[in-house]
C-alpha atoms as a PDB file:
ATOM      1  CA  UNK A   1      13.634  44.570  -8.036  1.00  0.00           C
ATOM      2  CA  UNK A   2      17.389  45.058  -7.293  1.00  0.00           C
ATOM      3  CA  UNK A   3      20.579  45.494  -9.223  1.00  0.00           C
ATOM      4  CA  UNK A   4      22.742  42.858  -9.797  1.00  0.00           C
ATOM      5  CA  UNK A   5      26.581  43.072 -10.004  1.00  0.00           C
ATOM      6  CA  UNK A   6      26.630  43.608 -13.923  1.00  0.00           C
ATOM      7  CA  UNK A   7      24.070  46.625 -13.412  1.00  0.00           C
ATOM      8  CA  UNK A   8      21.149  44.291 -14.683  1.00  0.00           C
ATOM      9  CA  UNK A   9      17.983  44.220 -12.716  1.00  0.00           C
ATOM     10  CA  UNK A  10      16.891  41.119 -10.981  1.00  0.00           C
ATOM     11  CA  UNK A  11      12.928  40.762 -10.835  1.00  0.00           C
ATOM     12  CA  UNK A  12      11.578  39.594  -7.697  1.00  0.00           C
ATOM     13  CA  UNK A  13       8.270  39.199  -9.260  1.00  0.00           C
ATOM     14  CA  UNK A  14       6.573  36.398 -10.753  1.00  0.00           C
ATOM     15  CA  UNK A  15       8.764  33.942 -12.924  1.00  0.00           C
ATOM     16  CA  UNK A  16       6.829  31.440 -15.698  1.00  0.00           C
ATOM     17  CA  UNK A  17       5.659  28.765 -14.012  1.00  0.00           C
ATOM     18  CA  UNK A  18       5.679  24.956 -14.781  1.00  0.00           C
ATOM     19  CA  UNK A  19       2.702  23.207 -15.104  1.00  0.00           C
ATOM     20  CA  UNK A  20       2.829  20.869 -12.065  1.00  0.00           C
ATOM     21  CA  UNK A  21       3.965  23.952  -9.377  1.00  0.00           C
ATOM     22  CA  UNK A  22       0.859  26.149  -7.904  1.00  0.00           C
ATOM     23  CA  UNK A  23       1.380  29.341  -6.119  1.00  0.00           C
ATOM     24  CA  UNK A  24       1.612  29.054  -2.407  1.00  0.00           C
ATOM     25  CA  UNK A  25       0.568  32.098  -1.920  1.00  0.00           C
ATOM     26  CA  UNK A  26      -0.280  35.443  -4.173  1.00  0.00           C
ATOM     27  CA  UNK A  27       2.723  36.704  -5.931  1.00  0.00           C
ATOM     28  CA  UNK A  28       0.886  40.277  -6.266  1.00  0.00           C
ATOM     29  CA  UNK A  29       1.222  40.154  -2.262  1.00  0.00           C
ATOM     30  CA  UNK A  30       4.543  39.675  -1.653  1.00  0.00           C
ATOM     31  CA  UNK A  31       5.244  42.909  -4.777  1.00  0.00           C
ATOM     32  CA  UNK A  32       3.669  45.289  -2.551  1.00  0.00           C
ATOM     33  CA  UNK A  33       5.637  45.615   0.161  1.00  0.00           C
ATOM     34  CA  UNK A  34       4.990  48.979   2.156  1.00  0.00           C
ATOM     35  CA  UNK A  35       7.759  50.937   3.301  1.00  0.00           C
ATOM     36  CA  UNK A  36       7.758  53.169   6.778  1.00  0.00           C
ATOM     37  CA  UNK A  37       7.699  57.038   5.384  1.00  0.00           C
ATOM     38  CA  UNK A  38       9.818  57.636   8.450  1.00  0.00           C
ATOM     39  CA  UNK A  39      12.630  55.606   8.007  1.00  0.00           C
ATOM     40  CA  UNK A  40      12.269  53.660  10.991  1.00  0.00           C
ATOM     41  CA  UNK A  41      14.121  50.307  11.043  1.00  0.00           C
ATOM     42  CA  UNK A  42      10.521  48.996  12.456  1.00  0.00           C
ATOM     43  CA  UNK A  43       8.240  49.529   9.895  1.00  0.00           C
ATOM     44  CA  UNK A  44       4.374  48.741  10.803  1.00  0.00           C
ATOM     45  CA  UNK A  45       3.436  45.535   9.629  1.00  0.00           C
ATOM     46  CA  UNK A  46       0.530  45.563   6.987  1.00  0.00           C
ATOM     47  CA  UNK A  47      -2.830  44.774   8.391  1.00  0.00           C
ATOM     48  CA  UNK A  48      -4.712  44.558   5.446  1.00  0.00           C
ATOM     49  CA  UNK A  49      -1.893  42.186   2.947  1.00  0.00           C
ATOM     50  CA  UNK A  50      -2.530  43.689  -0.838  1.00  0.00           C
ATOM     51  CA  UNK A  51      -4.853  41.707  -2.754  1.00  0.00           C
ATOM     52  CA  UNK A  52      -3.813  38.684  -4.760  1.00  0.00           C
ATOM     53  CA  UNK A  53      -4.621  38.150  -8.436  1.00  0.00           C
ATOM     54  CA  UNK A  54      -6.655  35.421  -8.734  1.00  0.00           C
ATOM     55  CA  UNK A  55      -5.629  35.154 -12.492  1.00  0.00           C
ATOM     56  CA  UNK A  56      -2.293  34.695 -11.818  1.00  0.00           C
ATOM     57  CA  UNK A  57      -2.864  31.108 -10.215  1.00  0.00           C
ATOM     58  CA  UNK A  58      -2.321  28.494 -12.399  1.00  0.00           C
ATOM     59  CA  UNK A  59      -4.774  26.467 -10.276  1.00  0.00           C
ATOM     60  CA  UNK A  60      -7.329  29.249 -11.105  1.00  0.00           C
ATOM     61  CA  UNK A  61      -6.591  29.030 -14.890  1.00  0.00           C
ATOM     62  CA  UNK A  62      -6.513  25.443 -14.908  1.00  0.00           C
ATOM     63  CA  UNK A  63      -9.893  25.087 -13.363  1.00  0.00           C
ATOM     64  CA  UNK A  64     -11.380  28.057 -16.108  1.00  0.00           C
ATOM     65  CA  UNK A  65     -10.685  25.358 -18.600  1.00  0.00           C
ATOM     66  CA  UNK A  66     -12.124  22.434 -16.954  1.00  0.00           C
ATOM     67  CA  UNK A  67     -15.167  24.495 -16.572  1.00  0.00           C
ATOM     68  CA  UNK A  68     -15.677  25.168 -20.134  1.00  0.00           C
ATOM     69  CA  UNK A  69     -14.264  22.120 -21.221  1.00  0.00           C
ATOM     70  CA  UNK A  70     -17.403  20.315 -19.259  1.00  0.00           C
ATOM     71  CA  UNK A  71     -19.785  22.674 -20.503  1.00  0.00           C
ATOM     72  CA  UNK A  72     -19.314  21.692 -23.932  1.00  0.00           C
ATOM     73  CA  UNK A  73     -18.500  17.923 -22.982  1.00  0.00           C
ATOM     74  CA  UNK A  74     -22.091  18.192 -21.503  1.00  0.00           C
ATOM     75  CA  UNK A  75     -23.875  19.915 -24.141  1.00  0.00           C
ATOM     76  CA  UNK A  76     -21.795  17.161 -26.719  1.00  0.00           C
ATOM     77  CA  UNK A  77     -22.127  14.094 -25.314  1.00  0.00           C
ATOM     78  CA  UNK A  78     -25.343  13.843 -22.376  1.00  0.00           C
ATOM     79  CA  UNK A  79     -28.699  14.097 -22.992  1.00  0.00           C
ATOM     80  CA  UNK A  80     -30.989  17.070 -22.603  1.00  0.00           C
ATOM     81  CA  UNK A  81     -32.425  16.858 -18.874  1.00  0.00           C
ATOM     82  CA  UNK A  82     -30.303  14.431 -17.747  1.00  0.00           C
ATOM     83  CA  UNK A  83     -29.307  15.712 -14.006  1.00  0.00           C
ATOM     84  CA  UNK A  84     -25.921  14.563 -14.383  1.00  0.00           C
ATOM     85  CA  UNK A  85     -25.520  17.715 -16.727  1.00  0.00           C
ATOM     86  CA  UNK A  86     -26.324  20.283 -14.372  1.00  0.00           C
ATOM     87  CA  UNK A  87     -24.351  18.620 -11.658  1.00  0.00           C
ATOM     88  CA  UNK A  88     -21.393  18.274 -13.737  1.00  0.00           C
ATOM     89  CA  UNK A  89     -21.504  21.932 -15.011  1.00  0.00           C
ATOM     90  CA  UNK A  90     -21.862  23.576 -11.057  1.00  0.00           C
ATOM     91  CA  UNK A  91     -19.376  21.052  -9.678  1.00  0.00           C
ATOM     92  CA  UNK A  92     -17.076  22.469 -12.494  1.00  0.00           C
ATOM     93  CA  UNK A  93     -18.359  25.899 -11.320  1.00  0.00           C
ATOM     94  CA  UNK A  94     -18.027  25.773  -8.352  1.00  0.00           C
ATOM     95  CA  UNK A  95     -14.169  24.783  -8.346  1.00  0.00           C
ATOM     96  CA  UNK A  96     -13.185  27.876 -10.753  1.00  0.00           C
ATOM     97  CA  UNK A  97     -15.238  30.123  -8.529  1.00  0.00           C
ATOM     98  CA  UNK A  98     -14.368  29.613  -5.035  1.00  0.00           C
ATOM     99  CA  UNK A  99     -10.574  29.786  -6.302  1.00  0.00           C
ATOM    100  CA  UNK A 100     -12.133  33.527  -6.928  1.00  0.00           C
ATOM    101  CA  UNK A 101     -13.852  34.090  -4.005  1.00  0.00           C
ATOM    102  CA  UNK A 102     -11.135  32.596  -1.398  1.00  0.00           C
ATOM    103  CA  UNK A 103      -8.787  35.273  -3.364  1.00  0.00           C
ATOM    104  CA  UNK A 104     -10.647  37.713  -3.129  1.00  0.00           C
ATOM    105  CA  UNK A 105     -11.355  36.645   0.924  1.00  0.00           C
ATOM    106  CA  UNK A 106      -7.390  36.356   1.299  1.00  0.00           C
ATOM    107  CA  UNK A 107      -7.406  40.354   2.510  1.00  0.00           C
ATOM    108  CA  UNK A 108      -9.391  39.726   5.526  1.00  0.00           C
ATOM    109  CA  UNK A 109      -9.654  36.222   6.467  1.00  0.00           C
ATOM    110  CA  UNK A 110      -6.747  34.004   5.515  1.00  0.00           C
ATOM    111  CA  UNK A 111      -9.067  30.992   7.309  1.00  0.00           C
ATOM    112  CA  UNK A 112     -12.272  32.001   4.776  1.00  0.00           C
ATOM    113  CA  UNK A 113      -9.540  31.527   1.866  1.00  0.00           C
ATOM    114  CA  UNK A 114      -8.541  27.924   3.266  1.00  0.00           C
ATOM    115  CA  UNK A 115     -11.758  27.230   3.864  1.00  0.00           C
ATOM    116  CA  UNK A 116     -13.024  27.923  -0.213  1.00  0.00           C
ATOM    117  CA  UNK A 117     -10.092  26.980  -1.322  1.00  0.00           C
ATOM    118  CA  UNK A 118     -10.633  23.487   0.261  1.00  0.00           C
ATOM    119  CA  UNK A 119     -14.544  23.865  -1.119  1.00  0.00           C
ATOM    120  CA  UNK A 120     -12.871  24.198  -4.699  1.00  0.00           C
ATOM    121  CA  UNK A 121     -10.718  20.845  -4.702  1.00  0.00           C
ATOM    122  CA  UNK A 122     -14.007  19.181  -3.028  1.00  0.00           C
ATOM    123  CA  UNK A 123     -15.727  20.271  -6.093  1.00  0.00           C
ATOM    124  CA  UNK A 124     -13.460  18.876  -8.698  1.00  0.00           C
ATOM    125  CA  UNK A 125     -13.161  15.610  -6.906  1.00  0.00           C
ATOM    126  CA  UNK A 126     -16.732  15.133  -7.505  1.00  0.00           C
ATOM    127  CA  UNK A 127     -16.492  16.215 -11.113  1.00  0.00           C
ATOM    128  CA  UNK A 128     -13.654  13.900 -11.602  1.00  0.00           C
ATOM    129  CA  UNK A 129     -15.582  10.813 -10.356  1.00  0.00           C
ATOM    130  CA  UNK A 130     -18.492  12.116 -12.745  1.00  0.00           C
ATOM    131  CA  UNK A 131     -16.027  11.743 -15.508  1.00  0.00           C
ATOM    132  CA  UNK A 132     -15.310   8.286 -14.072  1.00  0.00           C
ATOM    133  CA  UNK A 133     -18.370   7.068 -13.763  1.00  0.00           C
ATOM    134  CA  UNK A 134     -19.595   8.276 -17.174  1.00  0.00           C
ATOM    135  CA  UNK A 135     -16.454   5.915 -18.818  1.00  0.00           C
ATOM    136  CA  UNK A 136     -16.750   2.905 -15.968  1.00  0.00           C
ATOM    137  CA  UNK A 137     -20.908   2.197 -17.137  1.00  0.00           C
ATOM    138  CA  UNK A 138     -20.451   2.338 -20.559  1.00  0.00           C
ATOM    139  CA  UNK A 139     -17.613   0.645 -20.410  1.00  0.00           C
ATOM    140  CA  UNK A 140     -15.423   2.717 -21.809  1.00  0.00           C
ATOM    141  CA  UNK A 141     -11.098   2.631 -20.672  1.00  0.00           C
ATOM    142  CA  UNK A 142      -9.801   5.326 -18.311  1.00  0.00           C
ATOM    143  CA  UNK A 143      -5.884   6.276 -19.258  1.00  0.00           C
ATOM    144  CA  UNK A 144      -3.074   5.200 -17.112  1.00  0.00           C
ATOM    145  CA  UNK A 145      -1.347   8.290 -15.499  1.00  0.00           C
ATOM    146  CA  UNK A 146       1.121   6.901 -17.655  1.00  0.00           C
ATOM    147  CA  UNK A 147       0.135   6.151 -20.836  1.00  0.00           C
ATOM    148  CA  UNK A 148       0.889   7.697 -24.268  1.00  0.00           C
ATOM    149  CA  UNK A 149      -2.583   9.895 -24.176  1.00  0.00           C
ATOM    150  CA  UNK A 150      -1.556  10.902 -20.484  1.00  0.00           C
ATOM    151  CA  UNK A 151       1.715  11.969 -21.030  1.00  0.00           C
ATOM    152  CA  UNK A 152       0.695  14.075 -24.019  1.00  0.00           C
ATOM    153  CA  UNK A 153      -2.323  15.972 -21.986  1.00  0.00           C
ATOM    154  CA  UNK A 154       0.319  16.691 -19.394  1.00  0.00           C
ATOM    155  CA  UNK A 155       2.929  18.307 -22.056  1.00  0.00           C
ATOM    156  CA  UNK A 156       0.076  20.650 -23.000  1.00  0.00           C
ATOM    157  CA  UNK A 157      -0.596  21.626 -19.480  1.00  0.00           C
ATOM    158  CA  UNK A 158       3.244  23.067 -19.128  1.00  0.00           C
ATOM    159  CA  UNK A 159       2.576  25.567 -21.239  1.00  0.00           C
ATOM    160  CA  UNK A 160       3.247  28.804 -19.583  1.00  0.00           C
ATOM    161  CA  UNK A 161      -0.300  30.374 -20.472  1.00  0.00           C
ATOM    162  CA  UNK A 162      -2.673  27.808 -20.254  1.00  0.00           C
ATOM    163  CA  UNK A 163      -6.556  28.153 -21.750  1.00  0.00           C
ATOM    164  CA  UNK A 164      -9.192  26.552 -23.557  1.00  0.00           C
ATOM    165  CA  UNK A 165      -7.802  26.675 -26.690  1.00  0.00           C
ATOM    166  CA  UNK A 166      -5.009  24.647 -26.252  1.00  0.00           C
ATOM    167  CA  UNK A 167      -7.600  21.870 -26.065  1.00  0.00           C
ATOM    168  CA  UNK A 168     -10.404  23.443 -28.029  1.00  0.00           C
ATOM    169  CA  UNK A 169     -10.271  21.368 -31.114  1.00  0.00           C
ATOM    170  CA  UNK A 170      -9.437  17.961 -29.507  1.00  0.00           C
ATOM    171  CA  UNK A 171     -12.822  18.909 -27.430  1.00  0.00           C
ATOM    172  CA  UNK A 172     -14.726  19.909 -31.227  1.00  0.00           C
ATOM    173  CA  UNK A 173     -13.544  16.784 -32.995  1.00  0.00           C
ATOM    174  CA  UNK A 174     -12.714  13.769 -30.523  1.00  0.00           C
ATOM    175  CA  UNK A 175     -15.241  10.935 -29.023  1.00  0.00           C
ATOM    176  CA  UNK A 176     -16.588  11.550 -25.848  1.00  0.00           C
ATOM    177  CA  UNK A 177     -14.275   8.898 -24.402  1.00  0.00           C
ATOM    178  CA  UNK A 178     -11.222  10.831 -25.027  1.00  0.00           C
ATOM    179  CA  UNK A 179     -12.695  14.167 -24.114  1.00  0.00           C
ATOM    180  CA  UNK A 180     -13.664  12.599 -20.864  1.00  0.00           C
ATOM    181  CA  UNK A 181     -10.070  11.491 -20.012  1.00  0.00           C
ATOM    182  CA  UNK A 182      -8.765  14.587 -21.177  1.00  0.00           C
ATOM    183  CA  UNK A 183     -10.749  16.255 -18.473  1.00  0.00           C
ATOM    184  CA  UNK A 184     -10.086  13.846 -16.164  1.00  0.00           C
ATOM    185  CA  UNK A 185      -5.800  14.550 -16.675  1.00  0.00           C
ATOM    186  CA  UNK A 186      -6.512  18.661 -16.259  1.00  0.00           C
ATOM    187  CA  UNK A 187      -8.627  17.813 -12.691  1.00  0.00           C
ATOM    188  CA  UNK A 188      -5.863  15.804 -12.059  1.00  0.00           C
ATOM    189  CA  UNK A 189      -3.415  18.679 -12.702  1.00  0.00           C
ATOM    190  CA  UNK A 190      -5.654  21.276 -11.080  1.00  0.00           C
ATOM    191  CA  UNK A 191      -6.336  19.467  -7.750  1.00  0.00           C
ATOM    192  CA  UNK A 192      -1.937  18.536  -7.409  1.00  0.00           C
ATOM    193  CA  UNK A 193      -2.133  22.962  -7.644  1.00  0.00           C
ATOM    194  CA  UNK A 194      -4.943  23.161  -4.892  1.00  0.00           C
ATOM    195  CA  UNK A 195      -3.013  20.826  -2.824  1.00  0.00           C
ATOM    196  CA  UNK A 196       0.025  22.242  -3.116  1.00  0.00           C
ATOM    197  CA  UNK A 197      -1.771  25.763  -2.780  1.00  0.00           C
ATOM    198  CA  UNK A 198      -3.250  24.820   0.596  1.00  0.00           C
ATOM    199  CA  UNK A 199      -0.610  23.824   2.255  1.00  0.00           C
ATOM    200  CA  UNK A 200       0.824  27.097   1.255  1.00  0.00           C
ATOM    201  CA  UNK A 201      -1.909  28.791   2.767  1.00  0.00           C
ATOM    202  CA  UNK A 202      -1.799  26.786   6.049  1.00  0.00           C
ATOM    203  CA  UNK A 203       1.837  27.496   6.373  1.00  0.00           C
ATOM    204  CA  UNK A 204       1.571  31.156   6.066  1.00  0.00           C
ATOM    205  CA  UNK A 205      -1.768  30.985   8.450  1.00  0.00           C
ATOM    206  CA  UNK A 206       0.185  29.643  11.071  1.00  0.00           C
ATOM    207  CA  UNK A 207       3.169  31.622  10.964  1.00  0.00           C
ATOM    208  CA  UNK A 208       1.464  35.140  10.463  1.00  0.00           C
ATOM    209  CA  UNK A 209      -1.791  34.152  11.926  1.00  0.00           C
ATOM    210  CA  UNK A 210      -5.099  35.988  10.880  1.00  0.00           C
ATOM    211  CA  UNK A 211      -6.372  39.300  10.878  1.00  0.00           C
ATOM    212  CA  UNK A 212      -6.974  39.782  14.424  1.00  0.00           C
ATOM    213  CA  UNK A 213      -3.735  38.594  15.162  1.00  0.00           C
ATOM    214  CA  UNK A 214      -2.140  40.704  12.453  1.00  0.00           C
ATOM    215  CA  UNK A 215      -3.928  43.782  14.258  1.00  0.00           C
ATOM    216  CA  UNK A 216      -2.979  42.957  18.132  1.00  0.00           C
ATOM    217  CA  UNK A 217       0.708  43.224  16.462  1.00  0.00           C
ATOM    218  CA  UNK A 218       0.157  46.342  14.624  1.00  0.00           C
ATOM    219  CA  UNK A 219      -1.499  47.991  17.934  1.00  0.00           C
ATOM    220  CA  UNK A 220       1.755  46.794  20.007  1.00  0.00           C
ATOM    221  CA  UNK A 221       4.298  47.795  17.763  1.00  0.00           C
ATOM    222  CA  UNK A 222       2.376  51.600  17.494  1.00  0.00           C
ATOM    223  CA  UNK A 223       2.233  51.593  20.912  1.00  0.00           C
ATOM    224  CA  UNK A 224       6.044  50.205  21.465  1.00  0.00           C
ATOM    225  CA  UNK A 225       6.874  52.901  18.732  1.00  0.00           C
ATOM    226  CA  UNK A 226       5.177  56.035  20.361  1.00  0.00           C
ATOM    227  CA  UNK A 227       6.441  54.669  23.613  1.00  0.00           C
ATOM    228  CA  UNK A 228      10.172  55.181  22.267  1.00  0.00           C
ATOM    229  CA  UNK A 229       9.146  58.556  20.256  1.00  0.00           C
ATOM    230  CA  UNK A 230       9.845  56.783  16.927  1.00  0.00           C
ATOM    231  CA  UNK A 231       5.953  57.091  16.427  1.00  0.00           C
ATOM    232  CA  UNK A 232       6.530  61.622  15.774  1.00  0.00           C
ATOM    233  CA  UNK A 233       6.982  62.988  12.432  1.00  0.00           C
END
């Protein structure tokens, strides 16, 4: 946070956030910056980044509600032992949950949160041809990005605190058919974040490397630092 010319603080933090932009990378890391107790104009880069919030991702939220959204479209509309159920509801799953654990995996292995990361939008796109499949057999339409029904889901989803119960009661009192394509606009929305996530993650891998590369740099710049006596109290 710094002052601005009419003595107002400026936050560097997280602003709202539009529907169709994702976070590149956690907000919560770049807030945490460390600063050198010594003063030095070479501070010692972090090793370990501060953890992200995975809660903060809009990608994360957006894929909570497709999860539950499912789960109920599932208990609503399919039939009880039908194995599309259970392989709509982990598919769902497992998109909201590996958005947790590559998070969570972001403080030691920036290439184990690409790689879940990428698991997550796998996931959806296999829940969103679920959805398509369940409206192509019984013949039911799919909405056009652009149609009236489509534009509508996507003025929900800009919403600057997106859940479930933005969409609860079109989920309690619609037809299948139009919760289907509901879910099929928030996948949609989720897996433009994920993309746009990813290459966010790729960029910053290949500018700051990994962990191993982030600690031959810390072990050179100690050394470079003792070396030059900016390393004593």
């Amino acid at each position: 946070m710094k002052k601005t010319g009419n003595g107002k603080h400026e936050n560097n933090g997280k602003a709202a956030m539009p529907s169709h932009d994702s976070h590149d990378s956690h907000d919560s890391h770049d807030s945490h910056n460390s600063q050198n107790p010594l003063g030095s104009q070479n501070p010692q880069p972090l090793i370990l980044p501060p953890r992200g919030d995975y809660q903060t991702l809009l990608s994360y939220q957006k894929s909570e509600v497709v999860y539950q959204l499912t789960f109920r479209f599932c208990q609503s509309f399919l039939k009880k032992g039908d194995r599309t159920v259970d392989q709509m509801v982990q598919a769902a799953r497992s998109g909201k949950q590996n958005i947790v654990e590559g998070s969570k995996a972001a403080t030691t292995s920036k290439e184990m949160e690409i790689k879940l990361t990428n698991v997550a939008r796998a996931s959806l796109e296999e829940l969103l041809e679920d959805y398509r499949d369940y409206l192509k057999v019984r013949d039911l339409p799919i909405w056009d990005k652009d149609s009236r029904e489509a534009q509508y889901v996507r003025k929900l989803g800009r919403e600057s605190d997106v859940s479930y119960e933005m969409y609860r009661t079109f989920v309690d009192t619609r037809p299948a058919e139009v919760v289907a394509n509901i879910a099929i606009c928030l996948i949609h929305q989720t897996n433009f974040l994920l993309d746009r996530q990813l290459k966010g993650l790729e960029k910053a891998f290949l500018q700051d490397g990994g962990l191993r590369e982030r600690m031959t740099k810390a072990r050179l710049q100690a050394r470079d630092a003792q070396k030059n006596g900016r390393g004593k109290v």
